[in-house]
Protein backbone atom coordinates (compact mmCIF):
# COMPACT_ATOMS: atom_id res chain seq x y z
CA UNK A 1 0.00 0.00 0.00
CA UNK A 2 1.45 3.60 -1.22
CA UNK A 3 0.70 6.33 1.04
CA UNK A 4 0.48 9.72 -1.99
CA UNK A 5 0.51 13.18 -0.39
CA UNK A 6 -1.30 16.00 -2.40
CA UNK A 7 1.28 17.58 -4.19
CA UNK A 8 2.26 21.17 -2.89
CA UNK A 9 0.43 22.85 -6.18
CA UNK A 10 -2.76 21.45 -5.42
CA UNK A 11 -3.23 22.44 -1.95
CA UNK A 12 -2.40 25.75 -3.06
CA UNK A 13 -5.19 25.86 -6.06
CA UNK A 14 -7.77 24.37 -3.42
CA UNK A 15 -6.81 27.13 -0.59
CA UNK A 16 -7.07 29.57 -3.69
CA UNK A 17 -10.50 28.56 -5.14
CA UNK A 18 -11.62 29.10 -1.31
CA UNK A 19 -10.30 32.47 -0.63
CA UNK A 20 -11.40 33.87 -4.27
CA UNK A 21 -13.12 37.38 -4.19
CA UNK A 22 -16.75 37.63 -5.07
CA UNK A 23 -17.32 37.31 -8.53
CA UNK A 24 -19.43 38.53 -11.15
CA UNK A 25 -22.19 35.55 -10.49
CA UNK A 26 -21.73 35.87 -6.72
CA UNK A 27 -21.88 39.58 -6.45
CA UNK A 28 -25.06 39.58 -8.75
CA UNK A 29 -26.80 36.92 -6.01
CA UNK A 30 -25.77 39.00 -3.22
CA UNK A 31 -27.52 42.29 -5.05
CA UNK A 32 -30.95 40.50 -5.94
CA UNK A 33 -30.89 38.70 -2.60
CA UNK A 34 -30.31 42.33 -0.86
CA UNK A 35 -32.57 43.58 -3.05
CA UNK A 36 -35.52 41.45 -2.91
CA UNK A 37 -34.99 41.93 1.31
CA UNK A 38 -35.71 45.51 0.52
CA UNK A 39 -38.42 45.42 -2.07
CA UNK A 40 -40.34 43.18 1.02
CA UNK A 41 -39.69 45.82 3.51
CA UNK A 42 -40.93 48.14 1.01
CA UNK A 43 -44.02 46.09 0.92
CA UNK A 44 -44.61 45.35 4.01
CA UNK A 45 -44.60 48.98 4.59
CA UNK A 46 -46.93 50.14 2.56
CA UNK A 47 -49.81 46.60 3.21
CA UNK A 48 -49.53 48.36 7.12
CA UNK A 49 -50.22 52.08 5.25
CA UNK A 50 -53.25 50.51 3.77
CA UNK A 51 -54.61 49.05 6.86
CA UNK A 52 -54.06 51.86 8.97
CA UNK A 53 -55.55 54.43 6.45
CA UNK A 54 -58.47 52.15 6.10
CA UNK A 55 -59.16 52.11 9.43
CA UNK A 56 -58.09 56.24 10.23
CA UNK A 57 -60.55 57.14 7.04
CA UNK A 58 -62.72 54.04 8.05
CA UNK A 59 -64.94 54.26 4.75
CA UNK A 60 -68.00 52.61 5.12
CA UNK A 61 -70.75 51.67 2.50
CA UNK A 62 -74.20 51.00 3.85
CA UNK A 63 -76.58 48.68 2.33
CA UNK A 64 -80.10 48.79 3.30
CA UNK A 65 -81.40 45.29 4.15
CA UNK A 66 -85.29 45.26 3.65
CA UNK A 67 -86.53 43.08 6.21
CA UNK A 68 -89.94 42.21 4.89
CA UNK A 69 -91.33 42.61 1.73
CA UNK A 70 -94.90 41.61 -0.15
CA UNK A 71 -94.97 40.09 -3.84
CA UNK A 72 -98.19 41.82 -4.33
CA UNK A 73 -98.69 43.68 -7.62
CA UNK A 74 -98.16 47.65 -6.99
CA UNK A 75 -97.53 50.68 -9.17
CA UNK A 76 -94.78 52.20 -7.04
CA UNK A 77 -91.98 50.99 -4.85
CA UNK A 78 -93.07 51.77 -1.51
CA UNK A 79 -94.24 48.41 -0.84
CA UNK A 80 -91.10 47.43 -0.45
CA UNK A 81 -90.23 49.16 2.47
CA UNK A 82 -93.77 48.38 4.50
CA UNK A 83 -93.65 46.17 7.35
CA UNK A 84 -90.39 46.06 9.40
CA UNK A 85 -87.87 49.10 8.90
CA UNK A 86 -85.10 48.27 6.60
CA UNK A 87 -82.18 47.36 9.21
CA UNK A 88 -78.85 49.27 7.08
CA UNK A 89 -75.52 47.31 7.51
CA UNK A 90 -72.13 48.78 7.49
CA UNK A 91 -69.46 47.91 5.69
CA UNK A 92 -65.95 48.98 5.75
CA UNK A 93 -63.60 48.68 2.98
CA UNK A 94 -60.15 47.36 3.60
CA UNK A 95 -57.42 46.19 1.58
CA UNK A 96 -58.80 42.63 1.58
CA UNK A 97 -62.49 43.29 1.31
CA UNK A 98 -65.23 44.52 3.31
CA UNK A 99 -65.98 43.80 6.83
CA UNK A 100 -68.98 44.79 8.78
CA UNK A 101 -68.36 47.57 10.95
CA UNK A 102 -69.62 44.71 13.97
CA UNK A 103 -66.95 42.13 13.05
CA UNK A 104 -64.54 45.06 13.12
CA UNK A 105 -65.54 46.74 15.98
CA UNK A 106 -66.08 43.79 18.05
CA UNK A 107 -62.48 42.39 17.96
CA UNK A 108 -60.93 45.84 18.50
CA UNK A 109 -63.15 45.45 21.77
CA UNK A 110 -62.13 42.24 22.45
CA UNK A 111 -58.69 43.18 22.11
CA UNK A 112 -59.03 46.20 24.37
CA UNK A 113 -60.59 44.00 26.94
CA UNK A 114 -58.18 41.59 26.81
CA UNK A 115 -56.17 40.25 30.12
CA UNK A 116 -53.31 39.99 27.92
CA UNK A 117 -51.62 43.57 28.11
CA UNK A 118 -49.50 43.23 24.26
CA UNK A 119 -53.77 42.58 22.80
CA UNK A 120 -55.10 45.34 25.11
CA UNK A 121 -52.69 47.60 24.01
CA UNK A 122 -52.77 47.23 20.67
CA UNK A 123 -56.93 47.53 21.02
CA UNK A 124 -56.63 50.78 22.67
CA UNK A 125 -54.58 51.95 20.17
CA UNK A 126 -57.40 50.93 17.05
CA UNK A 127 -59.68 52.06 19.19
CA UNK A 128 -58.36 55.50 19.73
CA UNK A 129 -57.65 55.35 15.88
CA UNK A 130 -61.37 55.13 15.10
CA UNK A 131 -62.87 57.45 17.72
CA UNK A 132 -59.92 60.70 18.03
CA UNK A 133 -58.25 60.50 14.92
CA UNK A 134 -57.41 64.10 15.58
CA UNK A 135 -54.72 63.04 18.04
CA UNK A 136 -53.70 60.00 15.61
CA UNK A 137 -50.67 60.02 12.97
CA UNK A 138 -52.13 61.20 9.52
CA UNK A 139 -49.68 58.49 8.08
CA UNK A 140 -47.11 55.83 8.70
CA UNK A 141 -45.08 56.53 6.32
CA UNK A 142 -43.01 59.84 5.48
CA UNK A 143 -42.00 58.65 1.66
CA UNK A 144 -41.52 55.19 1.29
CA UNK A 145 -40.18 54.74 5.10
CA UNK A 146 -40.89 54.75 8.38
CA UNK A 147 -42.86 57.91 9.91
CA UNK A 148 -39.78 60.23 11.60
CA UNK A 149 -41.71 58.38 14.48
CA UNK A 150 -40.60 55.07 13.64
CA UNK A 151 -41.40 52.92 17.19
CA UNK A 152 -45.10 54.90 17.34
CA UNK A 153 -45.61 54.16 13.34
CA UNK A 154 -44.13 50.69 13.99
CA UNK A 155 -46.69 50.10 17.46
CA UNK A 156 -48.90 51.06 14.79
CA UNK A 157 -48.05 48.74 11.84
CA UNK A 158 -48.27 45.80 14.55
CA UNK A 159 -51.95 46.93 15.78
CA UNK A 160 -53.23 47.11 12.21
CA UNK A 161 -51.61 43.92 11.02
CA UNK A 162 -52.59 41.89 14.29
CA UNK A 163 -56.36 43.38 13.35
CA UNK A 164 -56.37 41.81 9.97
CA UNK A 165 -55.13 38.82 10.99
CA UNK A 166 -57.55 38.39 13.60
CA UNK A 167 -59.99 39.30 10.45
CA UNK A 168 -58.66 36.55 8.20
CA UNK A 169 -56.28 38.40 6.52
CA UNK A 170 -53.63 35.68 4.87
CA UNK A 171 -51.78 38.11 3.25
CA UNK A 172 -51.34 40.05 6.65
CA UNK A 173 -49.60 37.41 8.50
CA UNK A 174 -45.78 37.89 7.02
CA UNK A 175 -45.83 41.63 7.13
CA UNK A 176 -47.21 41.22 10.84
CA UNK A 177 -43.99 39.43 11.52
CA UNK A 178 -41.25 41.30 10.09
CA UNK A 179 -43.04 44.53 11.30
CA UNK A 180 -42.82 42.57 14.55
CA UNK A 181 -38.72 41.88 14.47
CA UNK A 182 -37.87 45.56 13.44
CA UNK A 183 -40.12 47.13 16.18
CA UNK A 184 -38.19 44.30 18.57
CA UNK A 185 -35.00 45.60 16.74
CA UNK A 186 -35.71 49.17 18.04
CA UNK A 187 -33.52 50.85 21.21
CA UNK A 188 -35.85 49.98 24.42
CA UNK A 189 -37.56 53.42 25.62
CA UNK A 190 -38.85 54.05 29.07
CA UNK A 191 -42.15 55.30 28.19
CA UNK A 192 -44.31 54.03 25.55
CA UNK A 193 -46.79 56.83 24.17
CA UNK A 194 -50.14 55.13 22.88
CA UNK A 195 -51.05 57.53 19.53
């Protein structure tokens, strides 16, 4: 049995091929990788915009559900509306669909009632959104980023998102997370302001 050693120009082609600057193919990966991590910030950005601004302008269409109605011949419409008063539902719009203003307003209740203090929080916060929107951010973004108060617009991002997920909102659930880790990311500040 022959014991063969790796001859001395080998090793040095393998250490080489190791320690090789990024190339063209590498450095292109690295720019579409750090780009795509941007373009989903980006988004994620701007699906918390659209929740929040649905629920700050909290645009509602009403439809008028006639409760009783007769199939009696008639020259004018008013039959429709005997009986019963029509009972109007609310619904607002939101970036997935619409949502009676019930469904809406009954989790951001729940939440607010909540023993868990992150939930009742967060419900105060939509809550306070949809009754003083006076003392509210207009916006959560200033451009493309952040509000120049990032942890409030962030607190933000996190109630809105959390609200549509609670809602059924699939699409929600990612941007809830990664809003999530930067707001975690953030400096810890004594006092946390609630609008």
């Amino acid at each position: 049995m022959t014991l063969t050693l790796p001859r001395p120009q080998e090793a040095h082609l393998k250490q080489r091929q190791a320690k090789r600057p990024i190339g063209v193919s590498r450095g292109r990966q690295q720019i579409e990788k750090l780009t795509a991590q941007r373009t989903e910030r980006r988004d994620t950005r701007l699906y918390a915009e659209q929740w929040y601004n649905a629920l700050y302008i909290w645009d509602v269409r009403v439809v008028k559900i006639l409760s009783s109605f007769h199939y009696e011949p008639h020259s004018d419409l008013d039959f429709l509306t005997s009986g019963d008063a029509p009972a109007p539902l609310r619904y607002l719009k939101t970036p997935v669909g619409e949502f009676t203003e019930g469904e809406v307003g009954s989790i951001i209740t729940e939440m607010s009632l909540s023993w868990v203090p992150e939930a009742r929080q967060l419900g105060k916060m939509l809550d306070k959104l949809r009754r003083e929107q006076s003392t509210c951010m207009g916006s959560l973004l200033r451009g493309a980023s952040w509000s120049q108060h990032r942890e409030r617009a962030l607190r933000y991002g996190v109630a809105v998102l959390t609200l549509a997920v609670r809602l059924g909102d699939v699409y929600a659930e990612g941007p809830l997370q990664q809003v999530k880790q930067e707001l975690s990311q953030l400096p810890l500040v004594n006092s946390v302001q609630s609008c």
